[in-house]
PDB file of N, CA and C in Angstrom:
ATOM      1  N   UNK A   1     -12.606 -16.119  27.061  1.00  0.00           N
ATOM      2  CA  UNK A   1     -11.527 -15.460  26.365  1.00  0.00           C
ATOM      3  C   UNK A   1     -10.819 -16.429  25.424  1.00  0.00           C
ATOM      4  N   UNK A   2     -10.328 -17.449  26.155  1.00  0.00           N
ATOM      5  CA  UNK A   2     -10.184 -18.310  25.163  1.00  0.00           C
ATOM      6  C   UNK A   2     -10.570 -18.957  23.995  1.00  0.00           C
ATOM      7  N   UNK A   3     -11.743 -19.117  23.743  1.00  0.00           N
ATOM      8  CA  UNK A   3     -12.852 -19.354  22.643  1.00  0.00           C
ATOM      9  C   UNK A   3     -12.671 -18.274  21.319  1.00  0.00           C
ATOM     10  N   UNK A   4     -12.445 -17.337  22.389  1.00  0.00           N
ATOM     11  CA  UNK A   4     -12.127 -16.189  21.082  1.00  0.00           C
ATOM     12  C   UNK A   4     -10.916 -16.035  20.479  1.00  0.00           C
ATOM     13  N   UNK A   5     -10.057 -16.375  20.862  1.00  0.00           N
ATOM     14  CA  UNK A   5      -8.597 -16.721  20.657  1.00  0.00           C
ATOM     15  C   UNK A   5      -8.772 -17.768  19.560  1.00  0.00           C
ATOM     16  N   UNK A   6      -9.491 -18.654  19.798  1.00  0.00           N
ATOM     17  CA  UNK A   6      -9.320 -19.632  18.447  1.00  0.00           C
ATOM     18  C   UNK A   6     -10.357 -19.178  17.194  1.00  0.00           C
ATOM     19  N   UNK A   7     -11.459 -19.112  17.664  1.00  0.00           N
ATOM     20  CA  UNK A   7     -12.278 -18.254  16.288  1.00  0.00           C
ATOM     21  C   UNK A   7     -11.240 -17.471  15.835  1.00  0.00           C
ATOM     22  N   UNK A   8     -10.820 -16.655  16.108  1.00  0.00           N
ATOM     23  CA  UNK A   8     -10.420 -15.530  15.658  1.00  0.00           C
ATOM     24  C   UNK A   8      -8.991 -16.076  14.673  1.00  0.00           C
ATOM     25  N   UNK A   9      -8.146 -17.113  15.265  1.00  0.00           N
ATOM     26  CA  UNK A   9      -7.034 -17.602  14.606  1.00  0.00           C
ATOM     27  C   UNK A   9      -7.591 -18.441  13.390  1.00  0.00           C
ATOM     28  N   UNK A  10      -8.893 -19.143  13.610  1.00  0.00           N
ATOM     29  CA  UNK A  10      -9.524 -19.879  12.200  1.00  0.00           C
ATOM     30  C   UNK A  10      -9.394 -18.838  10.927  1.00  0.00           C
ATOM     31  N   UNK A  11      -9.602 -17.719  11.529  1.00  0.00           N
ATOM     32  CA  UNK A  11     -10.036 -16.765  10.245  1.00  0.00           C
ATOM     33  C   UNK A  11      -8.600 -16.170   9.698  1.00  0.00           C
ATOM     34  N   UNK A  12      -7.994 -15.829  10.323  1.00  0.00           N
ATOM     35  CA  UNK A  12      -6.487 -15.551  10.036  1.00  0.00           C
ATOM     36  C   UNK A  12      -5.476 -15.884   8.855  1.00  0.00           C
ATOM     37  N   UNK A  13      -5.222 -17.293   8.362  1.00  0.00           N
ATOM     38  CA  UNK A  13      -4.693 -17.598   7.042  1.00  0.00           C
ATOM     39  C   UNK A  13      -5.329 -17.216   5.951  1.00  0.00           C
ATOM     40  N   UNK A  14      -6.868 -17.004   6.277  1.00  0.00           N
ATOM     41  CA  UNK A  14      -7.830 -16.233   5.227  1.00  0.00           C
ATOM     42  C   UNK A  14      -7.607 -14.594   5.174  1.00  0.00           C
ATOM     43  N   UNK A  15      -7.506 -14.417   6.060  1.00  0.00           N
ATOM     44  CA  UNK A  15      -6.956 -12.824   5.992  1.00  0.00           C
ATOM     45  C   UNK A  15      -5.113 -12.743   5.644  1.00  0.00           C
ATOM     46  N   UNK A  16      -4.554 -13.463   5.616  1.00  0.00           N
ATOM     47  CA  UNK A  16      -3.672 -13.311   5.190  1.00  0.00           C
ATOM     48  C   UNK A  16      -3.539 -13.561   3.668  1.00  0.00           C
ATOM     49  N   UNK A  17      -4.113 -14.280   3.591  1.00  0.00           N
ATOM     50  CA  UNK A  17      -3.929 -15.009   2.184  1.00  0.00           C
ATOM     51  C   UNK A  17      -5.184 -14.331   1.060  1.00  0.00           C
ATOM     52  N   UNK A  18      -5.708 -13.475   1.986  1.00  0.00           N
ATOM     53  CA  UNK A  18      -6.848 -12.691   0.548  1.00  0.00           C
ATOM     54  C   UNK A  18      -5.638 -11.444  -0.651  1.00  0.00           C
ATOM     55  N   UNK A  19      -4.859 -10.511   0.279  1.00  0.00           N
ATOM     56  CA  UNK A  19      -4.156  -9.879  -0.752  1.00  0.00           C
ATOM     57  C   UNK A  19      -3.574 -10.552  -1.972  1.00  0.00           C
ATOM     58  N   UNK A  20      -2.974 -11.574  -0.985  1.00  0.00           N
ATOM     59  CA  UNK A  20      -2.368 -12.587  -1.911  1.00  0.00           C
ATOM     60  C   UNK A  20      -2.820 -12.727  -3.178  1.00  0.00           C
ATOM     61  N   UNK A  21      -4.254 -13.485  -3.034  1.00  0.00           N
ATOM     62  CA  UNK A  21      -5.351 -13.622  -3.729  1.00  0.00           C
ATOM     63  C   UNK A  21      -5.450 -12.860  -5.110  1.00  0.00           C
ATOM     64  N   UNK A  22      -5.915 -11.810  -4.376  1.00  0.00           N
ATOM     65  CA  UNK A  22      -5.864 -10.486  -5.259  1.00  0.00           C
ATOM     66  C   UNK A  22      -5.202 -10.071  -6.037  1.00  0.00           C
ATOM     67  N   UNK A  23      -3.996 -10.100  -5.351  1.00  0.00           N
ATOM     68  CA  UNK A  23      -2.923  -9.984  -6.312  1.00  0.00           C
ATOM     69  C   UNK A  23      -2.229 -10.722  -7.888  1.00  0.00           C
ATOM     70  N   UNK A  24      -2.845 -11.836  -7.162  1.00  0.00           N
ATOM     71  CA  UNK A  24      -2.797 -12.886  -8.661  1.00  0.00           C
ATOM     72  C   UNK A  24      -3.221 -12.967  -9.712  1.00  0.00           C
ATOM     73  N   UNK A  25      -2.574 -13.408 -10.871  1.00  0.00           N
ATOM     74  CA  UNK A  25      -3.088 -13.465 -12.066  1.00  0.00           C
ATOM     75  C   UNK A  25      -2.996 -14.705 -12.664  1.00  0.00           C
ATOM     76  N   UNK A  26      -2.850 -15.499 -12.197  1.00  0.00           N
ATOM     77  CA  UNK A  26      -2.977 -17.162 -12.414  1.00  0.00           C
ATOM     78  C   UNK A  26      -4.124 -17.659 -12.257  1.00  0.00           C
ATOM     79  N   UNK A  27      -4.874 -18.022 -13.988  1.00  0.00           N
ATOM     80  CA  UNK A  27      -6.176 -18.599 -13.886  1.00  0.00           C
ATOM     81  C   UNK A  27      -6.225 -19.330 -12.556  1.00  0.00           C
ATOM     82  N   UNK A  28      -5.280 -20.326 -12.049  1.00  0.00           N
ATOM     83  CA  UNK A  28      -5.335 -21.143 -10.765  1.00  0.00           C
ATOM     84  C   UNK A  28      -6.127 -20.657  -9.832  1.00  0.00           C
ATOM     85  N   UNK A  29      -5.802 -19.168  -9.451  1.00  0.00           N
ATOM     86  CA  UNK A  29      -5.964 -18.938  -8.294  1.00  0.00           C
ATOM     87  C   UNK A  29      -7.400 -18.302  -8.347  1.00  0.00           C
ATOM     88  N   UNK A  30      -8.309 -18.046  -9.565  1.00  0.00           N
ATOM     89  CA  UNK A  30      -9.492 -18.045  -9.592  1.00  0.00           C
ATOM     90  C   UNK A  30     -10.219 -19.219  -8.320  1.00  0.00           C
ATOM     91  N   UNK A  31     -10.334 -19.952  -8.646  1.00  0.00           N
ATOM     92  CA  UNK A  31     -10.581 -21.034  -7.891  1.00  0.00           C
ATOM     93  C   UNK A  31     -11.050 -20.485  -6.244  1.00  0.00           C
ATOM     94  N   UNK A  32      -9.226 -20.383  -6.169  1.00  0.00           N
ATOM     95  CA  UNK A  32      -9.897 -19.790  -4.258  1.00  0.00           C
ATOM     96  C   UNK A  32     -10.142 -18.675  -4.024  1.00  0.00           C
ATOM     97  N   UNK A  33      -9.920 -17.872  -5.090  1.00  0.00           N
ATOM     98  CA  UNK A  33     -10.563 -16.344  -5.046  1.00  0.00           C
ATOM     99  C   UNK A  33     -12.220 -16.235  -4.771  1.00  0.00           C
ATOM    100  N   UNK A  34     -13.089 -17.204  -5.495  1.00  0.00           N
ATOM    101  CA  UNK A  34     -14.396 -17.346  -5.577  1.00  0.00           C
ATOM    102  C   UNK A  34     -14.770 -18.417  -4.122  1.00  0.00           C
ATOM    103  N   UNK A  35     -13.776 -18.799  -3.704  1.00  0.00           N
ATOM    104  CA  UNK A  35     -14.115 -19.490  -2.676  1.00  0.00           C
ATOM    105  C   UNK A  35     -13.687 -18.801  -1.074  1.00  0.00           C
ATOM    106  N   UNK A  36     -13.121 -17.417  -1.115  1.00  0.00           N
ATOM    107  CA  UNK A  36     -12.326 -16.586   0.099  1.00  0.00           C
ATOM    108  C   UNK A  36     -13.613 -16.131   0.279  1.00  0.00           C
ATOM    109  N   UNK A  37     -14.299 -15.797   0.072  1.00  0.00           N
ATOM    110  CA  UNK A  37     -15.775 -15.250   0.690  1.00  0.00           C
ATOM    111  C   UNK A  37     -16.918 -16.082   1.585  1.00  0.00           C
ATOM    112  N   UNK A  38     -17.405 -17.275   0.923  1.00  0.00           N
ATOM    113  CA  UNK A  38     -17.865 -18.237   1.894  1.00  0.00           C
ATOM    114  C   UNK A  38     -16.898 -18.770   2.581  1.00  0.00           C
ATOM    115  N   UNK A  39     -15.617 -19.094   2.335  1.00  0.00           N
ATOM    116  CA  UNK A  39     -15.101 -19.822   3.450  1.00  0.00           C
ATOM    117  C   UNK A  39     -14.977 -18.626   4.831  1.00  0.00           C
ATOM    118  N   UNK A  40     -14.721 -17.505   4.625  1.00  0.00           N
ATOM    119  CA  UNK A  40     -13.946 -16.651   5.600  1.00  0.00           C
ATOM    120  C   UNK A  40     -15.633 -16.482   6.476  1.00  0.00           C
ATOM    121  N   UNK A  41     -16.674 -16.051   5.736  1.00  0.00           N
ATOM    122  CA  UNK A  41     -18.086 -16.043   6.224  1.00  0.00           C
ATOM    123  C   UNK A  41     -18.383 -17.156   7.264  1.00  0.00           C
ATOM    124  N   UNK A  42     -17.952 -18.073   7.042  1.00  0.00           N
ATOM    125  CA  UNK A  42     -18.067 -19.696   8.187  1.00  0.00           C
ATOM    126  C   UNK A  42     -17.251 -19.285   9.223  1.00  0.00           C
ATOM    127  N   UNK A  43     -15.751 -19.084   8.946  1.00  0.00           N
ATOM    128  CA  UNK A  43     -15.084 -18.784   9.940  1.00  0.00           C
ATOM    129  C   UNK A  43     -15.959 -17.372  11.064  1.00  0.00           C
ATOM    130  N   UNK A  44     -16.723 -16.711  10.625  1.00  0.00           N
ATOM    131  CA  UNK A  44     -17.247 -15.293  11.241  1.00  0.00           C
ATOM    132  C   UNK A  44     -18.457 -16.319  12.178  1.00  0.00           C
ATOM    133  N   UNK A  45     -19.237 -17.290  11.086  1.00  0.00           N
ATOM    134  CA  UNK A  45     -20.013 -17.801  11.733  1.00  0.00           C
ATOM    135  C   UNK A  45     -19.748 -18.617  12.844  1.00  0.00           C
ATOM    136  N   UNK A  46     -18.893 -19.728  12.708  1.00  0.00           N
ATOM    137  CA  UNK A  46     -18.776 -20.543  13.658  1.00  0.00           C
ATOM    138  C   UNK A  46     -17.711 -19.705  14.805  1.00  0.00           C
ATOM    139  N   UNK A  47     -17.490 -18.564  14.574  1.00  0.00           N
ATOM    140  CA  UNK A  47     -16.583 -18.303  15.833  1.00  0.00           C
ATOM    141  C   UNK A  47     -18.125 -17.529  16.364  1.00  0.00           C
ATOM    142  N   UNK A  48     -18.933 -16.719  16.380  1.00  0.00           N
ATOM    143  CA  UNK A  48     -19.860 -16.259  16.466  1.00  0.00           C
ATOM    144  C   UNK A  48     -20.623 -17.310  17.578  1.00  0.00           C
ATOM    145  N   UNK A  49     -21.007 -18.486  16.762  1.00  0.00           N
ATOM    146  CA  UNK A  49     -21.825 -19.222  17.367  1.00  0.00           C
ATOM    147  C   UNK A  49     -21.322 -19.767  18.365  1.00  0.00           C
ATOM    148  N   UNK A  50     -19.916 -19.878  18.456  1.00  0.00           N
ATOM    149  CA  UNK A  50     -18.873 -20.530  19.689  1.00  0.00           C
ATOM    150  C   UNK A  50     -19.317 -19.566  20.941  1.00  0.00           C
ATOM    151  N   UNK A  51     -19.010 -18.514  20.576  1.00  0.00           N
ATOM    152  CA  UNK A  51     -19.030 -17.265  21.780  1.00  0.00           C
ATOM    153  C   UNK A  51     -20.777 -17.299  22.531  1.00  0.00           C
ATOM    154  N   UNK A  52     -21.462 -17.486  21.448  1.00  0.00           N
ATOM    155  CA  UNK A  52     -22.959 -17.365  21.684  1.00  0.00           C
ATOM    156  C   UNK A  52     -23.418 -18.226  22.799  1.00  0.00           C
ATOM    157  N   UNK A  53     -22.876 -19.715  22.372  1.00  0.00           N
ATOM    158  CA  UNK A  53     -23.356 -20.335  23.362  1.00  0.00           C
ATOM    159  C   UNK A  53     -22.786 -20.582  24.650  1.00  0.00           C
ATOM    160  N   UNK A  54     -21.462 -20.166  24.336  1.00  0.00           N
ATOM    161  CA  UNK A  54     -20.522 -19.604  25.782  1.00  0.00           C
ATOM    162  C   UNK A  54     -21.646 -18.587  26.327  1.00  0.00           C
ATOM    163  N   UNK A  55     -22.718 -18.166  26.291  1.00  0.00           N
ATOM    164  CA  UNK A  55     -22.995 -16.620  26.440  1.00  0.00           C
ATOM    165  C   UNK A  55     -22.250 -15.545  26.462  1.00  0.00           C
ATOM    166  N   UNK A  56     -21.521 -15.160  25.884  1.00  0.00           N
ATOM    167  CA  UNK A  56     -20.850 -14.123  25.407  1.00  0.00           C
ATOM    168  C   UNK A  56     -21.249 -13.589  24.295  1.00  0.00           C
ATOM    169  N   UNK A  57     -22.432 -12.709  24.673  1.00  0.00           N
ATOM    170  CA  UNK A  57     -23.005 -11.965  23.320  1.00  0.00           C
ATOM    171  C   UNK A  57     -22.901 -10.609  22.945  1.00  0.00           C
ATOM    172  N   UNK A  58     -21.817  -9.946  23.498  1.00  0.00           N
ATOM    173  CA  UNK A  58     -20.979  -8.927  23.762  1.00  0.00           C
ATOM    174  C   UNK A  58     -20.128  -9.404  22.553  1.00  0.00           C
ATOM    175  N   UNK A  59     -19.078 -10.325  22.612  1.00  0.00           N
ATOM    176  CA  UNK A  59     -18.208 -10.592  21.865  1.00  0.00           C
ATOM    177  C   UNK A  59     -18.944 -11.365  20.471  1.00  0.00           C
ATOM    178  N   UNK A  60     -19.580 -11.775  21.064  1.00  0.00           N
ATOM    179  CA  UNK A  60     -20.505 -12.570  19.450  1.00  0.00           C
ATOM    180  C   UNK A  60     -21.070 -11.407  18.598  1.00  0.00           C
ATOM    181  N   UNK A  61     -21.534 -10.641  18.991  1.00  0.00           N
ATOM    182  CA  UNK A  61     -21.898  -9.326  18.462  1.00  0.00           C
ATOM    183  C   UNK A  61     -20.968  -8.650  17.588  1.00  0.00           C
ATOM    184  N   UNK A  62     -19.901  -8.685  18.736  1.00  0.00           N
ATOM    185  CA  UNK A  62     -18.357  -7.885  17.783  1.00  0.00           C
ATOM    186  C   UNK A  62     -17.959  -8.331  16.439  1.00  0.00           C
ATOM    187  N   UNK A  63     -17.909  -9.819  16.751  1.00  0.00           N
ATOM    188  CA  UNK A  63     -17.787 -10.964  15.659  1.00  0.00           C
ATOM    189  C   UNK A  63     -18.686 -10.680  14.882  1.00  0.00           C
ATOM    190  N   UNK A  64     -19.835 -10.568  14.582  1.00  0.00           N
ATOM    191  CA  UNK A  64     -20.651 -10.371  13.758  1.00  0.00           C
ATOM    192  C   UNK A  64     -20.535  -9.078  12.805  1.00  0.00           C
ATOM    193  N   UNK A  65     -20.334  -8.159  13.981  1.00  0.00           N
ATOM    194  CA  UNK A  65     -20.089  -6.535  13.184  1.00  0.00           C
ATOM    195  C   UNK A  65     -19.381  -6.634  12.099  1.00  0.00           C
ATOM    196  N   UNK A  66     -18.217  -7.519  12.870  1.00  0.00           N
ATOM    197  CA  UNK A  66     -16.507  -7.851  11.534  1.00  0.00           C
ATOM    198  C   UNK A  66     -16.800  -7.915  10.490  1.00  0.00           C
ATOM    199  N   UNK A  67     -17.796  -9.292  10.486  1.00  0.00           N
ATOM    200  CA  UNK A  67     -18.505  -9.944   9.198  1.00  0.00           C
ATOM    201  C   UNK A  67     -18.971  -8.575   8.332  1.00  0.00           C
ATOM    202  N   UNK A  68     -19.966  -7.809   8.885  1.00  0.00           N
ATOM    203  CA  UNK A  68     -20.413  -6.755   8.127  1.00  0.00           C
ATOM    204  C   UNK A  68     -19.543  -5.475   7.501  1.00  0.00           C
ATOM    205  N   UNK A  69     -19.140  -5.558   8.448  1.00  0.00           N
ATOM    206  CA  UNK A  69     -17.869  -4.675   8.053  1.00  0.00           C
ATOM    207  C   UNK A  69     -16.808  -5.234   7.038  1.00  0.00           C
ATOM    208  N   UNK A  70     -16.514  -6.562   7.114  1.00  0.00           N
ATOM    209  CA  UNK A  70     -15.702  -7.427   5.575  1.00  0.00           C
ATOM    210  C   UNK A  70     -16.519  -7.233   4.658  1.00  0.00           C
ATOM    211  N   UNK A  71     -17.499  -7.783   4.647  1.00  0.00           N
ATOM    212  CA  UNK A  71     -18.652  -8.257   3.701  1.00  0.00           C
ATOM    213  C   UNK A  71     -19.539  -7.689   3.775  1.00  0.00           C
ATOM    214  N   UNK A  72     -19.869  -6.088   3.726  1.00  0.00           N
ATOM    215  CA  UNK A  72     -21.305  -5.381   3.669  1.00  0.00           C
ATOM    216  C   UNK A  72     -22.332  -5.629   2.933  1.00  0.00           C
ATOM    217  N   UNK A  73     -21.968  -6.364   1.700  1.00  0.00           N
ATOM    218  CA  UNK A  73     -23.083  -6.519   0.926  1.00  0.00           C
ATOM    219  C   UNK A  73     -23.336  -7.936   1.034  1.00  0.00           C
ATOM    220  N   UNK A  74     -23.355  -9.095   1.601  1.00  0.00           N
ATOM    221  CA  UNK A  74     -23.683 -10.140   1.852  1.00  0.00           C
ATOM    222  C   UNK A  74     -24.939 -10.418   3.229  1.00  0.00           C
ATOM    223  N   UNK A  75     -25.935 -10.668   2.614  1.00  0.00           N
ATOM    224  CA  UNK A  75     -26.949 -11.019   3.488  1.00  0.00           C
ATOM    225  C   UNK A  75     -27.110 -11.779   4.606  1.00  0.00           C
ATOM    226  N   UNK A  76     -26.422 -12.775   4.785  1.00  0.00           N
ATOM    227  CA  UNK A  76     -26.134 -13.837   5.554  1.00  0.00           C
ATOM    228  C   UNK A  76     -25.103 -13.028   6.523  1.00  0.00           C
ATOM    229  N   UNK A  77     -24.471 -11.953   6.222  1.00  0.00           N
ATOM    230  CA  UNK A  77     -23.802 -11.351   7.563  1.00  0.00           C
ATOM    231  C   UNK A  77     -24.451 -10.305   8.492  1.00  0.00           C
ATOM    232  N   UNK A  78     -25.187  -9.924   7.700  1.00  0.00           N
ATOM    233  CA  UNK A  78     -26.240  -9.094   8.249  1.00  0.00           C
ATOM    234  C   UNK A  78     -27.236  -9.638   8.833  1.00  0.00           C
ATOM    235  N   UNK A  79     -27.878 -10.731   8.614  1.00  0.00           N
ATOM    236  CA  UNK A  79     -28.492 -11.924   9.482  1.00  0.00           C
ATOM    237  C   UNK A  79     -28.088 -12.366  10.496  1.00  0.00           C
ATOM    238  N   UNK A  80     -26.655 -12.555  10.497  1.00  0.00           N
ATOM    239  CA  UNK A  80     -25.997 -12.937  11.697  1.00  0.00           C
ATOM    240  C   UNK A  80     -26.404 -11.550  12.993  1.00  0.00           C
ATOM    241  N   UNK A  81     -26.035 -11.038  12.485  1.00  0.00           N
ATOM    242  CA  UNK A  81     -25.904  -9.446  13.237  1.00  0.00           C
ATOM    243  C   UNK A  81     -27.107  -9.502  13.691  1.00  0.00           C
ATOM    244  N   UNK A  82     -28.318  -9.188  12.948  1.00  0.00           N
ATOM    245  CA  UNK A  82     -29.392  -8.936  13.115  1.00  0.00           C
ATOM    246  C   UNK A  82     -29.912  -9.860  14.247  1.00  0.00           C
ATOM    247  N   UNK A  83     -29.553 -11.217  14.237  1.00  0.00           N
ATOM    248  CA  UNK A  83     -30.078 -12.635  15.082  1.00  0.00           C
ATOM    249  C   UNK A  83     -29.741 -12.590  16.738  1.00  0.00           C
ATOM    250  N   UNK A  84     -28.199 -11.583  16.196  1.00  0.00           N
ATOM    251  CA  UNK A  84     -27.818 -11.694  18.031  1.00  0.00           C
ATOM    252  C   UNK A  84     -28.138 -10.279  18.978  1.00  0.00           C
ATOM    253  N   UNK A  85     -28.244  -9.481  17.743  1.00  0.00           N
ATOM    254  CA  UNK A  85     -29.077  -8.111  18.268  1.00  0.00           C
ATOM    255  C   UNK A  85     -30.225  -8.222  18.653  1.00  0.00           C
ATOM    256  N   UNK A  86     -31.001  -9.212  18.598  1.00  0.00           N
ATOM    257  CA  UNK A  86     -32.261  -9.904  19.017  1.00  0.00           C
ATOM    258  C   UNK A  86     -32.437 -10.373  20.004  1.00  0.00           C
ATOM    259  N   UNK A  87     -31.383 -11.407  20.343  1.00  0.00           N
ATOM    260  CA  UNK A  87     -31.366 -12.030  21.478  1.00  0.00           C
ATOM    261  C   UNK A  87     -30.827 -11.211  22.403  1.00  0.00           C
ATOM    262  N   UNK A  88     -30.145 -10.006  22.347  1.00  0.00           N
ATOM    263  CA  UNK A  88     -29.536  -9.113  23.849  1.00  0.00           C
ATOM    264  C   UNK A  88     -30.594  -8.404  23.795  1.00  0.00           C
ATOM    265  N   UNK A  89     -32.042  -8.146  22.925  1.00  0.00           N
ATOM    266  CA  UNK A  89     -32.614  -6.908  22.920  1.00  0.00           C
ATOM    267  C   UNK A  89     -32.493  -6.147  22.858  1.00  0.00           C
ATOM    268  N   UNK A  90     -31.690  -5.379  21.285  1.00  0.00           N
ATOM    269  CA  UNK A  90     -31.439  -4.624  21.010  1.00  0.00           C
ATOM    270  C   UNK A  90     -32.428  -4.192  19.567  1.00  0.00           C
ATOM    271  N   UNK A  91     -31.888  -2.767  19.862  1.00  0.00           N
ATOM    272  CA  UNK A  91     -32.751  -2.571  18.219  1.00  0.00           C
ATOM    273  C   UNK A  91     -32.104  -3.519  16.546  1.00  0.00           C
ATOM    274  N   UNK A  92     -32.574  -4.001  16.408  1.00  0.00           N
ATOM    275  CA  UNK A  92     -32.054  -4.730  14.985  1.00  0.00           C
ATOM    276  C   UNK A  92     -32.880  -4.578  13.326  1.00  0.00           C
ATOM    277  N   UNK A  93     -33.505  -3.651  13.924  1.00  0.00           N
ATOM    278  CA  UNK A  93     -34.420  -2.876  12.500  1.00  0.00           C
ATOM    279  C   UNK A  93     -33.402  -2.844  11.146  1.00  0.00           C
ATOM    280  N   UNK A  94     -32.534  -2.013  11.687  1.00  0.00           N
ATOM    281  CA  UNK A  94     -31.658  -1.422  10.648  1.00  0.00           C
ATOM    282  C   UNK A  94     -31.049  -2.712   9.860  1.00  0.00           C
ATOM    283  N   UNK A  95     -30.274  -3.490  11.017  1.00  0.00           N
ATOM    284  CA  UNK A  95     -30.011  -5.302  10.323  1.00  0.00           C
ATOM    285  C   UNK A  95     -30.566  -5.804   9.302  1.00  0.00           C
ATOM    286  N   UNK A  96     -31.996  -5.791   9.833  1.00  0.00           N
ATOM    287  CA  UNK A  96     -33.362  -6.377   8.862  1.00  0.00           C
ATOM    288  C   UNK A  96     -33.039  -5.907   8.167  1.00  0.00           C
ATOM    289  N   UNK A  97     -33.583  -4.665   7.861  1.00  0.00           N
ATOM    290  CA  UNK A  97     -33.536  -3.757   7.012  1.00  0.00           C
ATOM    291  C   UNK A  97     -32.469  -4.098   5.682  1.00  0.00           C
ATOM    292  N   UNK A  98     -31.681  -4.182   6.390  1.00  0.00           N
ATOM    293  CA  UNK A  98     -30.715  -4.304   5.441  1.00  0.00           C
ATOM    294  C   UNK A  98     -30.396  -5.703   4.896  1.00  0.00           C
ATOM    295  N   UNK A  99     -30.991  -6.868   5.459  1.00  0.00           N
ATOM    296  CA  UNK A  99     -30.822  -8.008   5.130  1.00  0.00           C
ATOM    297  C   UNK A  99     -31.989  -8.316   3.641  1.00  0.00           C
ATOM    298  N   UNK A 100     -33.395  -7.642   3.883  1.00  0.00           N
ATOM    299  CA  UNK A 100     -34.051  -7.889   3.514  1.00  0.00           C
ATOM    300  C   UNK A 100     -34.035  -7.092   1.918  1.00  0.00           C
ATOM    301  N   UNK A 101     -33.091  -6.160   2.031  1.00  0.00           N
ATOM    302  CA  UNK A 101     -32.556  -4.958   0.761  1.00  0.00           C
ATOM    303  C   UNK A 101     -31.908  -6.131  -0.001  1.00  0.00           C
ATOM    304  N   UNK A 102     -30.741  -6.548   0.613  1.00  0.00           N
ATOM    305  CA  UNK A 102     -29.494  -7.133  -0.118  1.00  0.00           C
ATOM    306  C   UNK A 102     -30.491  -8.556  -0.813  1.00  0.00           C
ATOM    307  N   UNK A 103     -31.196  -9.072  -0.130  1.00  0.00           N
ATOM    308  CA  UNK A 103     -31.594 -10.698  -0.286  1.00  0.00           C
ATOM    309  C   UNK A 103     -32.799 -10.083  -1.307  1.00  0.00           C
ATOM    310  N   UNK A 104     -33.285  -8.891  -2.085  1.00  0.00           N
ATOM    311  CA  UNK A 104     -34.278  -8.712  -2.751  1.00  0.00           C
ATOM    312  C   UNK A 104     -33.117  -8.461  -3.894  1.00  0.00           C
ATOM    313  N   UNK A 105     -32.202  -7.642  -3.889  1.00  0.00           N
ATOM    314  CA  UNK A 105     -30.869  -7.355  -4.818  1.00  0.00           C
ATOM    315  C   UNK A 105     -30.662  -8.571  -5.865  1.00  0.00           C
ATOM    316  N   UNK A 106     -30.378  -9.439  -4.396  1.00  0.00           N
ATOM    317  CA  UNK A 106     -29.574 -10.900  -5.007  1.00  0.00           C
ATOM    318  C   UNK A 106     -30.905 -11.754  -5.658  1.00  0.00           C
ATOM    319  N   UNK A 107     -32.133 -11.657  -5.381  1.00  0.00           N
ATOM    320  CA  UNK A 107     -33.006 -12.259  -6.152  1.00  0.00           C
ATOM    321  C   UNK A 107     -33.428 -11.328  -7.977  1.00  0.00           C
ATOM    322  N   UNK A 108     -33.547 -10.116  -8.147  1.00  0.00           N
ATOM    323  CA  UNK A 108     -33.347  -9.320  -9.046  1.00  0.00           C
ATOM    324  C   UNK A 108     -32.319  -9.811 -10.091  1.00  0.00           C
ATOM    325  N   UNK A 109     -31.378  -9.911  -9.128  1.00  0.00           N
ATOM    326  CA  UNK A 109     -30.318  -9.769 -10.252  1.00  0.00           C
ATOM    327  C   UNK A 109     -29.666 -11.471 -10.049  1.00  0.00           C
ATOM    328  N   UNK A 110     -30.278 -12.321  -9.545  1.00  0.00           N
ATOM    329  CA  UNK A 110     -30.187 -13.332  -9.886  1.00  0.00           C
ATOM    330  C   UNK A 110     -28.722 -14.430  -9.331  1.00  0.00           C
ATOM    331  N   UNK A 111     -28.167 -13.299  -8.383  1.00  0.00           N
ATOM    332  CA  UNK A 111     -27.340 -13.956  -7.354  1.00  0.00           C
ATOM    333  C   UNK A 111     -27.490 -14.948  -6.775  1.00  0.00           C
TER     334      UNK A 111
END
């Protein structure tokens, strides 16, 4: 329980601070606007991987969903998902599926 308590607070000033973000119109804040997406993605990851090797893949799972659910169109969250739906033995088709859509997208169009 605890483990998750801190993942979860890593990600937090990032969720606070995205409206913010958004809201701005100061070339400045370009900067961390282009950078609130991979950083907040690490935070999903490394709280993920914390729980994982706790074995808690119940909650690593959840963590992962988040990711997809923030970031649907990012491949690397759907990977995540897909990786731990694997290891409980679950169906993870759809994951793939969808990892392998987005990561053909981002090669197309040059992402």
């Amino acid at each position: 329980m605890q483990k998750q308590l801190y993942g979860r607070k890593a990600g937090e000033p990032f969720d606070a601070a995205k409206p913010l973000l958004e809201a701005s119109t100061d070339s400045d804040a370009e900067q961390y606007k282009s950078q609130f997406k991979p950083l907040r993605l690490q935070c999903h990851k490394l709280t993920g991987q914390i729980l994982a090797a706790s074995r808690d893949f119940a909650a690593c799972e959840t963590e992962f969903r988040a990711a997809t659910e923030n970031f649907p169109n990012e491949a690397g969250a759907w990977d995540m998902l897909a990786r731990i739906l694997d290891i409980q033995g679950k169906a993870a088709k759809a994951a793939k599926e969808k990892v392998e859509t987005l990561r053909k997208l981002n090669n197309a169009f040059g992402f």
